[in-house]
Protein backbone atom coordinates (compact mmCIF):
# COMPACT_ATOMS: atom_id res chain seq x y z
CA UNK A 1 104.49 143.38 131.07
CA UNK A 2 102.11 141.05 132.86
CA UNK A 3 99.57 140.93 129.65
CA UNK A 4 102.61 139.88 127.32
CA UNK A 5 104.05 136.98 129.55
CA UNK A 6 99.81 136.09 129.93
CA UNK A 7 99.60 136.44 125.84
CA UNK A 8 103.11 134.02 125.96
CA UNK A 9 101.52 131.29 128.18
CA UNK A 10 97.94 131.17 125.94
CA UNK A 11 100.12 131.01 122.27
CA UNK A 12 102.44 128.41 124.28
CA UNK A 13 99.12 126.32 125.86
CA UNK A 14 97.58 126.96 122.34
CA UNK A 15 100.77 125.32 120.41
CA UNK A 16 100.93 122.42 122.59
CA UNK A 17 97.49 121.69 122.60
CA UNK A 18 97.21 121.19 118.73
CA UNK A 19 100.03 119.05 118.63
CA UNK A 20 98.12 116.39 120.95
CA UNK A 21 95.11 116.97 118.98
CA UNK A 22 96.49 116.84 115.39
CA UNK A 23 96.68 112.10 115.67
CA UNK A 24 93.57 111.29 113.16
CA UNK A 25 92.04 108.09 113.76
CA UNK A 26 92.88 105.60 111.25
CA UNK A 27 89.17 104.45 110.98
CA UNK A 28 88.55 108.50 109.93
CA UNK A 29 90.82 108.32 106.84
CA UNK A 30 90.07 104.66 105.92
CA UNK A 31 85.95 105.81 105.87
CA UNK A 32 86.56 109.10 104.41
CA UNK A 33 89.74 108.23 101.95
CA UNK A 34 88.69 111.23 99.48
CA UNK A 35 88.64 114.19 102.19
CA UNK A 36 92.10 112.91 103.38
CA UNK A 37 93.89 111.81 99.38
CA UNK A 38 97.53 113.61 99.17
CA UNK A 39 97.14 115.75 102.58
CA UNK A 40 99.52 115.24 105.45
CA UNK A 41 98.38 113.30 108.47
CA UNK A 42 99.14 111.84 111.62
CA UNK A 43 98.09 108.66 113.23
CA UNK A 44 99.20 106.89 116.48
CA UNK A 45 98.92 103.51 117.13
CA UNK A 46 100.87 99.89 117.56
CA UNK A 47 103.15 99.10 114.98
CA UNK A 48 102.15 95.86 113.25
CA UNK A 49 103.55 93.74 110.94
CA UNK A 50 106.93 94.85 109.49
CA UNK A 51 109.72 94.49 106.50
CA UNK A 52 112.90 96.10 106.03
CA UNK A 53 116.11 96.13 103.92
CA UNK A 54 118.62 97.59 102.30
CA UNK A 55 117.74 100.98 104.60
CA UNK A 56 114.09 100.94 103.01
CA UNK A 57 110.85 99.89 105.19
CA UNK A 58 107.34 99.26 105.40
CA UNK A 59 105.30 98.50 108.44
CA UNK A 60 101.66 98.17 109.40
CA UNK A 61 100.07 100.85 112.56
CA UNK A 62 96.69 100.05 113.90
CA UNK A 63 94.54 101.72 116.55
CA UNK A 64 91.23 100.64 118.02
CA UNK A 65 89.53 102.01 114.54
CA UNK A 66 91.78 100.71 111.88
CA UNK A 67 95.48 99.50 110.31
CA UNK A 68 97.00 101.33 107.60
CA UNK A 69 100.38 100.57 105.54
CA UNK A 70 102.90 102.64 106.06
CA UNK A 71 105.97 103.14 103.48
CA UNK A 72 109.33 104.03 104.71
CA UNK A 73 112.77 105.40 103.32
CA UNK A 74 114.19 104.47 106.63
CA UNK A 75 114.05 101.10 108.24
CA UNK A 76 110.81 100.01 110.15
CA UNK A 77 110.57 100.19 113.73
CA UNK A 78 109.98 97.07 116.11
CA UNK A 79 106.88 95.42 116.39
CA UNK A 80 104.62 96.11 119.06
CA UNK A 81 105.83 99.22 119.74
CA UNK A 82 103.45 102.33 119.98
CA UNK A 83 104.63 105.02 117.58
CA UNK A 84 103.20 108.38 116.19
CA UNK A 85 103.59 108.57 112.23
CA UNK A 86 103.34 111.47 109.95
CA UNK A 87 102.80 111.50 106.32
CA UNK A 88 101.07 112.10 103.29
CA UNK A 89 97.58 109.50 103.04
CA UNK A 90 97.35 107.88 99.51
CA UNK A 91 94.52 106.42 98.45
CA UNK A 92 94.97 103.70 96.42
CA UNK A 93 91.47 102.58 95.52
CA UNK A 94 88.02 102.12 97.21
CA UNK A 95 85.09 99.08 96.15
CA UNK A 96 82.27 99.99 97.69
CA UNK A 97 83.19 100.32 101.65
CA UNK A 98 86.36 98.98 101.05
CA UNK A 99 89.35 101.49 100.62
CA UNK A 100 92.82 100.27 99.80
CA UNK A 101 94.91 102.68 100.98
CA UNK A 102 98.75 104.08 102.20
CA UNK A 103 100.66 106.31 104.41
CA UNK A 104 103.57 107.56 103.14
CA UNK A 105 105.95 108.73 106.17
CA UNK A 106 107.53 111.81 106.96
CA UNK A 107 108.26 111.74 110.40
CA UNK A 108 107.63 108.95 113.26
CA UNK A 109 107.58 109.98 116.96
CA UNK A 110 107.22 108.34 120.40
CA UNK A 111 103.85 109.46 121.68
């Protein structure tokens, strides 16, 4: 009994922990756009510059390392405010250290 609520806790602890871990720098995918193309990510930051309408959005999130686009089929949310976005990295194009590039999202959370 006591080994299964123990093996419970660690899966729990275990399940938490990679959810905190799983925010990738937005520096990481702008340097490395080709490991990242068409997989899912996350990034945290502060939401930047913004447009909506018509129930369609796109809005800018930047951390200490980076800002990436972000397109939305749901309305932006309000500038300045510190959001968690997941979704699938697009790059667009890179010249020479340069990478153009786009998240589209899935989800967005508080963090």
């Amino acid at each position: 009994m006591v080994s299964i609520t123990r093996l419970a806790m660690v899966a729990g602890a275990l399940i938490v922990l990679n959810g905190c871990a799983s925010a990738i720098p937005i520096g990481d995918l702008l340097n490395n756009p080709a490991k990242y193309n068409g997989k899912t990510v996350q990034v945290e930051g502060e939401v930047g510059e913004a447009i909506g309408g018509l129930g369609l959005g796109a809005f800018q999130v930047r951390d200490k390392t980076g800002a990436i686009p972000v397109v939305s089929q749901v309305s932006p949310p309000r500038t300045g405010s510190r959001i968690g976005v997941k979704g699938t990295f697009e790059s667009v194009f890179t010249i020479g250290t340069k990478s153009l590039a786009v998240l589209r999202e899935e989800s967005r959370s508080t963090p």
